[in-house]
Protein backbone atom coordinates (compact mmCIF):
# COMPACT_ATOMS: atom_id res chain seq x y z
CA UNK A 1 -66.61 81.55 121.19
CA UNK A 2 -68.20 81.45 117.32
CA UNK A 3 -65.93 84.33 115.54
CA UNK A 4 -67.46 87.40 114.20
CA UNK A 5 -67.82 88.91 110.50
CA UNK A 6 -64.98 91.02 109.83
CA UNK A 7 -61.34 91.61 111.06
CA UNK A 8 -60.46 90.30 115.35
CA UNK A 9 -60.30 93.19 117.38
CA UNK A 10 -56.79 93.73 118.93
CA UNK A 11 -57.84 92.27 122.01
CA UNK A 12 -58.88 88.59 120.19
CA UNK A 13 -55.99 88.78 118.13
CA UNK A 14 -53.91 88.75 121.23
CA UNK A 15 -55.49 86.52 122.31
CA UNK A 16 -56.42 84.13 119.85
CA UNK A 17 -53.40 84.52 117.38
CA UNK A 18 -50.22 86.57 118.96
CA UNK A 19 -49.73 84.66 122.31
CA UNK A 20 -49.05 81.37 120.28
CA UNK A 21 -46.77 82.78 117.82
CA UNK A 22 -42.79 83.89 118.42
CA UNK A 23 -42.48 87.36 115.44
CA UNK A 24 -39.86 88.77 114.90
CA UNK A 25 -42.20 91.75 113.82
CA UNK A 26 -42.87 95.17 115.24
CA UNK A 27 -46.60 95.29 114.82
CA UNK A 28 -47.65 98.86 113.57
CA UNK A 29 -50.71 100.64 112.42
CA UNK A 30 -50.81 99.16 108.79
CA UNK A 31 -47.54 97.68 108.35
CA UNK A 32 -44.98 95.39 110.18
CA UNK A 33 -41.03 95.79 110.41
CA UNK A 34 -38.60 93.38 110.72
CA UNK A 35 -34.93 93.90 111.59
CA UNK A 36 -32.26 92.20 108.91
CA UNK A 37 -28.94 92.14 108.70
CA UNK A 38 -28.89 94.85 106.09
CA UNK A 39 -31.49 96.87 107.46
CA UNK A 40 -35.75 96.91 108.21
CA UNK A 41 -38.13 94.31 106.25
CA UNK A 42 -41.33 96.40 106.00
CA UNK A 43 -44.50 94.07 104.72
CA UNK A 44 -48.11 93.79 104.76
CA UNK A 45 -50.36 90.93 103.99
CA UNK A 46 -54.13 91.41 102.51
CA UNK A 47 -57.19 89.22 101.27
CA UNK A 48 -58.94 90.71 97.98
CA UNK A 49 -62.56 89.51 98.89
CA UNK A 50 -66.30 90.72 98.76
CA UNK A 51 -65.28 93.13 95.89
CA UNK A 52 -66.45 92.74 92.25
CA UNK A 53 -64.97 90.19 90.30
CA UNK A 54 -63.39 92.51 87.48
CA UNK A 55 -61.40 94.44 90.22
CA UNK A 56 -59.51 91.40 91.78
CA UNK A 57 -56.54 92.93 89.39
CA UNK A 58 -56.71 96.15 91.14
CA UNK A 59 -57.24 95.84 94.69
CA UNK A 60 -54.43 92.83 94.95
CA UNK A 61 -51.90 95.83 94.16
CA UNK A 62 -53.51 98.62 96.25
CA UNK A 63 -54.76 96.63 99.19
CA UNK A 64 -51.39 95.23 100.78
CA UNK A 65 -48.45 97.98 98.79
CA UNK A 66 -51.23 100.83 99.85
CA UNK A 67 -50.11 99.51 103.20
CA UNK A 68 -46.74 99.22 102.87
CA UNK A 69 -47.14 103.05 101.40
CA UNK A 70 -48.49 104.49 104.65
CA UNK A 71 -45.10 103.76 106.13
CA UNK A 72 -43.36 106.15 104.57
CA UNK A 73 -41.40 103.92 102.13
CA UNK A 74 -42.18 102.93 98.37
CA UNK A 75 -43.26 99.45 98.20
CA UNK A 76 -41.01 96.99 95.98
CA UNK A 77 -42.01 93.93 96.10
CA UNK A 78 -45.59 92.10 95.78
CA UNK A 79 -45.92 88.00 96.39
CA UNK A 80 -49.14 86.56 95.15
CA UNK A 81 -51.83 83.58 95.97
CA UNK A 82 -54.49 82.80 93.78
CA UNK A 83 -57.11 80.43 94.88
CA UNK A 84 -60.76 80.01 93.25
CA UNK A 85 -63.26 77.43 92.75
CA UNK A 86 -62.92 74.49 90.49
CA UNK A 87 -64.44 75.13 87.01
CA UNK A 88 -63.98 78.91 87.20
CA UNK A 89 -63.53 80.65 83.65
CA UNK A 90 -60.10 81.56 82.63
CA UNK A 91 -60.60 84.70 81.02
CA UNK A 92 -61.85 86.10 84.43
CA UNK A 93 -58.23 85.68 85.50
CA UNK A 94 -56.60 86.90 82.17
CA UNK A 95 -58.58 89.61 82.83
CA UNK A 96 -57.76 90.63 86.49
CA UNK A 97 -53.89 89.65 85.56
CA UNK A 98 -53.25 91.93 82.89
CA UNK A 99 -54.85 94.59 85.19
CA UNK A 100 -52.69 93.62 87.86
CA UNK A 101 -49.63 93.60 85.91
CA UNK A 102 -50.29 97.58 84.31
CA UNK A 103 -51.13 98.60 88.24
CA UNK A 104 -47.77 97.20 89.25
CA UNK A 105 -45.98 98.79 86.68
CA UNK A 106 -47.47 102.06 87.31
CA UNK A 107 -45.33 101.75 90.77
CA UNK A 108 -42.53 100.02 89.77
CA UNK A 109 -43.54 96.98 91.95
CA UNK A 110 -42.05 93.73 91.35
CA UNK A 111 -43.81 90.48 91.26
CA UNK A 112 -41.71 87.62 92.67
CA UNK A 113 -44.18 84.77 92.58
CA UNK A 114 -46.52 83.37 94.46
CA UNK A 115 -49.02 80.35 94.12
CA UNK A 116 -52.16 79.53 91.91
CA UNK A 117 -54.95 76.73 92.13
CA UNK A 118 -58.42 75.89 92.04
CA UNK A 119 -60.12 74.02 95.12
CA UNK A 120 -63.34 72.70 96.68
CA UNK A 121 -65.03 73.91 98.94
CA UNK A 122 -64.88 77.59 97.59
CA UNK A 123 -67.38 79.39 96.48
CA UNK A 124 -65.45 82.40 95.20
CA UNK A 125 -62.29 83.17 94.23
CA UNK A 126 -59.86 84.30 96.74
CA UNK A 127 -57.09 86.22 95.87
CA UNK A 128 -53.70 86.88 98.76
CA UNK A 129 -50.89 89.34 98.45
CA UNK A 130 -48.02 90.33 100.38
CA UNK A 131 -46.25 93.34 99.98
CA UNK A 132 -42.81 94.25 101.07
CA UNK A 133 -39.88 97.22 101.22
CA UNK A 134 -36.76 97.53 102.95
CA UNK A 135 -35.17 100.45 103.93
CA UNK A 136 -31.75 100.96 105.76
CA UNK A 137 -32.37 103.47 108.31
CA UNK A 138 -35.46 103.01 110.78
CA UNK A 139 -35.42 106.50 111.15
CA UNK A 140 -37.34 106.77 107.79
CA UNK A 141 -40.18 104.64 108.78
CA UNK A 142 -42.77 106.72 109.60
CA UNK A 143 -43.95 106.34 113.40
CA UNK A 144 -47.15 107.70 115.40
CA UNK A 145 -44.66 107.71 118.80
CA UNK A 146 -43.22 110.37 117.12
CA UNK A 147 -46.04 113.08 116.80
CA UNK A 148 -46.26 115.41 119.47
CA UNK A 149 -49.00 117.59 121.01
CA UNK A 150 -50.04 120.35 118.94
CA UNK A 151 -49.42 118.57 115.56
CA UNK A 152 -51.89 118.33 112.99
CA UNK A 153 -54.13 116.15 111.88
CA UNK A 154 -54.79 115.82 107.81
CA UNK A 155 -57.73 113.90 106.90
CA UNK A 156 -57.34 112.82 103.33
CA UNK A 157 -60.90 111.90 101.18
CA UNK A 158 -63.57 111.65 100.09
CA UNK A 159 -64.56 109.96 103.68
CA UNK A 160 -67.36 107.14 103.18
CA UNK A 161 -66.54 106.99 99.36
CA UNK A 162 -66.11 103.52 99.45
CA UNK A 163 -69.71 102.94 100.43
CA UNK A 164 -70.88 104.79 97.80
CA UNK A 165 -68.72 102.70 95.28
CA UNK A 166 -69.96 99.28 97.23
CA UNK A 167 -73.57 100.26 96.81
CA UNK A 168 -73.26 101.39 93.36
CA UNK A 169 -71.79 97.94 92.40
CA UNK A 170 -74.05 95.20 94.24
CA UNK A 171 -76.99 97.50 95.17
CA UNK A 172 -77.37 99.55 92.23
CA UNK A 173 -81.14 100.12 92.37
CA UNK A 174 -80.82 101.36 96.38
CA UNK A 175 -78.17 104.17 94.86
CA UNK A 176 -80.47 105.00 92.51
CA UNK A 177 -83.13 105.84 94.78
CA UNK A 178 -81.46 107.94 96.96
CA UNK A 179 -78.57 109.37 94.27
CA UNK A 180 -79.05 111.33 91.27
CA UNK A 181 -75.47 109.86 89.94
CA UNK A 182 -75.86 107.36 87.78
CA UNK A 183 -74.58 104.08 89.38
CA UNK A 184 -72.53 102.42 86.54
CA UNK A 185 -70.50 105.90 86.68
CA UNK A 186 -69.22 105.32 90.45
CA UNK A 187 -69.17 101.59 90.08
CA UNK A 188 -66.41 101.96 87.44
CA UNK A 189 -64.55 104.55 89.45
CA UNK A 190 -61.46 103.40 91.75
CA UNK A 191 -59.72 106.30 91.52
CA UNK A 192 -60.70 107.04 95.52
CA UNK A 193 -60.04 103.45 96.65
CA UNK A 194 -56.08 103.62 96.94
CA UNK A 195 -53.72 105.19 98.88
CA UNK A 196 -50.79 104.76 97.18
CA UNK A 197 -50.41 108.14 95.14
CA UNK A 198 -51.33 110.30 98.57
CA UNK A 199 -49.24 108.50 101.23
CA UNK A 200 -45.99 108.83 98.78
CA UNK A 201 -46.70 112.48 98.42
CA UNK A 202 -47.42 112.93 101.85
CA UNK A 203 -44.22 110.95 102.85
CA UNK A 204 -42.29 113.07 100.45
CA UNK A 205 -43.38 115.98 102.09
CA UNK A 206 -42.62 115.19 105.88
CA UNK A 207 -45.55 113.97 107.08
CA UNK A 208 -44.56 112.31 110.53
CA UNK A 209 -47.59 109.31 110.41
CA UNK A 210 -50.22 107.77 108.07
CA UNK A 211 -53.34 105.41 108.95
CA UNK A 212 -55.91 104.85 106.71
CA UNK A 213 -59.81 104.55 107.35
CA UNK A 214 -61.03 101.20 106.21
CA UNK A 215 -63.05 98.37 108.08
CA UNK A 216 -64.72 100.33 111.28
CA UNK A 217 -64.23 103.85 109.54
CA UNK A 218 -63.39 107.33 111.12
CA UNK A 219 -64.15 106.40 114.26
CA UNK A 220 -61.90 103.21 114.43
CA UNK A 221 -59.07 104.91 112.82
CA UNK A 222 -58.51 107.87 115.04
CA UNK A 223 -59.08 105.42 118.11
CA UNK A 224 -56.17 103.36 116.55
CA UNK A 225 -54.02 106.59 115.40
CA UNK A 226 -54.30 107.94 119.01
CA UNK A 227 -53.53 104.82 120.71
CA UNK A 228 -50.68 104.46 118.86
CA UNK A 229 -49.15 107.60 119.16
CA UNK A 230 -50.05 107.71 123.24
CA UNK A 231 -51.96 111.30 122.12
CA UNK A 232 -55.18 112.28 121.84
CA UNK A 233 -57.24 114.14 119.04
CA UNK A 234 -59.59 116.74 118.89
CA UNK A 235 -61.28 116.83 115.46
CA UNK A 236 -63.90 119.46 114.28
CA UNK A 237 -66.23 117.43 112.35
CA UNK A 238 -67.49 120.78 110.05
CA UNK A 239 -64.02 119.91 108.66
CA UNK A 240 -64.11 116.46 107.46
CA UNK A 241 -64.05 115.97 103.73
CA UNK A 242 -66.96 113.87 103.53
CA UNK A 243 -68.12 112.19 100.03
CA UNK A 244 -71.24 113.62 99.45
CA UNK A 245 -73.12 110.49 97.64
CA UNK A 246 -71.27 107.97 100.57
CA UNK A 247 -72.44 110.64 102.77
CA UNK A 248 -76.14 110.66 101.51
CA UNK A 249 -76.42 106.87 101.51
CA UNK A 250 -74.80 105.85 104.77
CA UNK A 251 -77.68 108.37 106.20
CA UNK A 252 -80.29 107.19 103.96
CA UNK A 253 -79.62 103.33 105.16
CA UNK A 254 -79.85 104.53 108.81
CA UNK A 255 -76.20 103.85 108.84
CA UNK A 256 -73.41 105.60 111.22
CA UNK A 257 -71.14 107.78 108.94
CA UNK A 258 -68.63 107.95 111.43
CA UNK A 259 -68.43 104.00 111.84
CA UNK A 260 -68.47 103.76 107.54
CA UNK A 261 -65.99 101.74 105.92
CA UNK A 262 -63.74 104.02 103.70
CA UNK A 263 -60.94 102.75 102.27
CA UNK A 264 -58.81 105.29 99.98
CA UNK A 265 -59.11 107.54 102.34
CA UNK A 266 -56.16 108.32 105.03
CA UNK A 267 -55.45 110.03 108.37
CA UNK A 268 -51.98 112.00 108.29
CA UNK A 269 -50.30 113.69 111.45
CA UNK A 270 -47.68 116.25 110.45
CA UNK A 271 -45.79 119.42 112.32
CA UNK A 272 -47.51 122.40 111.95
CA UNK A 273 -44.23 123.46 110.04
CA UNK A 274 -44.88 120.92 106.80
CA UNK A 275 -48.51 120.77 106.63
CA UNK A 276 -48.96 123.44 104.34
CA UNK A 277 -46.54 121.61 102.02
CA UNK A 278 -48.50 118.51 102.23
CA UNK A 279 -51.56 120.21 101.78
CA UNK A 280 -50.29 121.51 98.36
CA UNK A 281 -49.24 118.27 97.06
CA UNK A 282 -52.32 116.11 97.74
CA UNK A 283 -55.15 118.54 97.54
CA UNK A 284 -54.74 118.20 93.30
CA UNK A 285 -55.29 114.54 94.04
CA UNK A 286 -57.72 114.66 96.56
CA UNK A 287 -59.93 116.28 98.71
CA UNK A 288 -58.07 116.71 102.16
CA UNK A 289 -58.41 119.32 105.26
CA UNK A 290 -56.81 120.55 108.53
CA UNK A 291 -59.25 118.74 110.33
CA UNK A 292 -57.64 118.22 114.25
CA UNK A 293 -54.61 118.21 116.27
CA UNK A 294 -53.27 116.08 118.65
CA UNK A 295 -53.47 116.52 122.16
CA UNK A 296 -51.88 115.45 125.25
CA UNK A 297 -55.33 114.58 127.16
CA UNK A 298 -55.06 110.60 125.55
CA UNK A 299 -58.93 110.95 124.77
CA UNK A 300 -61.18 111.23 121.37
CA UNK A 301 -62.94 114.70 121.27
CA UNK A 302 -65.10 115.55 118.20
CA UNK A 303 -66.48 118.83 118.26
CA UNK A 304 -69.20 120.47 115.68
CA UNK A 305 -70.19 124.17 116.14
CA UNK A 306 -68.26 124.44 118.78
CA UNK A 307 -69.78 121.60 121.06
CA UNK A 308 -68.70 118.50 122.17
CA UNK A 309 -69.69 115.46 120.14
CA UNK A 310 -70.50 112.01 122.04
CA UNK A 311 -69.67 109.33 119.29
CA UNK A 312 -69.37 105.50 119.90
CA UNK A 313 -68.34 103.11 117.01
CA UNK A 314 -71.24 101.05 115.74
CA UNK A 315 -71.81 98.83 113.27
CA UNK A 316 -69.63 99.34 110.01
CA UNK A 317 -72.45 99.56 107.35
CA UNK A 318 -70.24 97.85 104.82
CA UNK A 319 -70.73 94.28 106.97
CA UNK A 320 -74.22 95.10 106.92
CA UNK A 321 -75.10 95.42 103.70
CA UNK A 322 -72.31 93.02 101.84
């Protein structure tokens, strides 16, 4: 079996990683959580790859803590690898550090250590982070098992932003023939591409579970939200909060917007009782709707003007075009 682009699939990871390995772990959506003797280790591990160079900085924060975010709990902690090829110019990493260092701060996240070093055989730099909270009570980790039919569903955007921000960085001249936005002006923008500020709001105002939309997109994201809480969804897709210049592009490229990468952007079941509240707090942040509920039929139904919509994931644009 020659591996694919991209993330396993639950089913090879299973396979191909889980079945040889004794955790201690509770897999969940974005997150893991360990039992301790004083409580629940929550952690998440992330590559920053395939993004510009000048945002290695940014993305080690808001990759693996964003992820640590969605459970409910403030991330603490951040451990660090730094790998890159032999000969590589310092002042890239001065660069990305001192970027690094303001984003921590910003969150009050700790860095403990890690390990730095140049190597053959890469061909670009490579950098690792883990990310890790504890909390006493497991009772304030938020958990999909605990949403119930009729709850909402909160879809938090722009969806299919981060396209637009890919394309404007490495394929400036195909935005520019399909966007009127000046590429240099998205490219520089990663205001979208976290999820740290909207899953602490969101936690702070009782949402009940978070999942966020990046490799495989919408459609991969509400398969994995619904599996997880044993529910299904209905969405009406005249309410998603699309980005219009992700949206434009993704059609433009003969791309599936459903299937879109979109990272920053987040998928939030709450009781019809507090989404009002967390409406309130994120929509100064962000674009974000009542798009669905969840259902007890355990099944994906997208509807748009009132019909049934028949959508299969495809082929994440991102891997095709990066």
């Amino acid at each position: 079996m020659k591996l694919h682009k991209g993330k396993l699939t639950l089913k090879e990871l299973q396979r191909l990683v889980l079945s040889y390995i004794s955790s201690v772990e509770t897999p969940r959506l974005d997150f893991s959580v360990a039992q301790t003797a004083s409580g629940f280790l929550i952690s998440a591990s992330d590559p920053v790859i395939g993004v510009p160079l000048n945002h290695y900085g940014f993305f080690s924060v808001h990759y693996s803590a964003g992820d640590v975010s969605l459970s409910g709990i403030r991330p603490q902690y951040l451990i660090l690898g730094i790998y890159y090829p032999p000969g590589f110019d310092s002042a890239w990493l001065e660069n990305n550090m001192d970027i690094l260092g303001k984003e921590a701060k910003k969150y009050d996240i700790k860095i403990l250590g890690g390990h730095t070093g140049a190597y053959d055989g890469l061909q670009t730099p490579i950098f690792s982070t883990t990310a890790f909270t504890f909390t006493s009570e497991e009772r304030n980790i938020l958990n999909p098992q605990n949403l119930k039919p009729g709850d909402s569903l909160i879809i938090v955007g722009p969806v299919t932003r981060e396209i637009a921000w890919a394309v404007a960085n490495f394929k400036p001249v195909i935005f520019s023939e399909h966007c009127e936005t000046k590429p240099e002006d998205i490219a520089s923008d990663l205001s979208y591409l976290t999820v740290l500020d909207c899953a602490i709001k969101a936690a702070e105002n009782g949402a009940i579970a978070m999942h966020d939309l990046a490799e495989g997109g919408l459609i991969t994201a509400l398969n994995e939200f619904a599996n997880a809480s044993s529910l299904g969804i209905e969405l009406d897709s005249d309410l998603i909060p699309w980005d219009n210049l992700g949206y434009t592009l993704v059609t433009a490229l003969d791309g599936d917007i459903f299937s879109a990468s979109s990272f920053g952007s987040i998928l939030i079941g709450a009781s019809n009782e507090n989404t009002e509240d967390i409406i309130n707090a994120l929509t100064p942040l962000r674009p974000c709707t009542i798009a669905g509920k969840f259902t007890s039929k355990k099944n994906i139904i997208l509807k748009k003007n009132g019909k049934d919509l028949v959508i299969k994931k495809k082929e994440d644009i991102y891997s095709r075009l990066f």
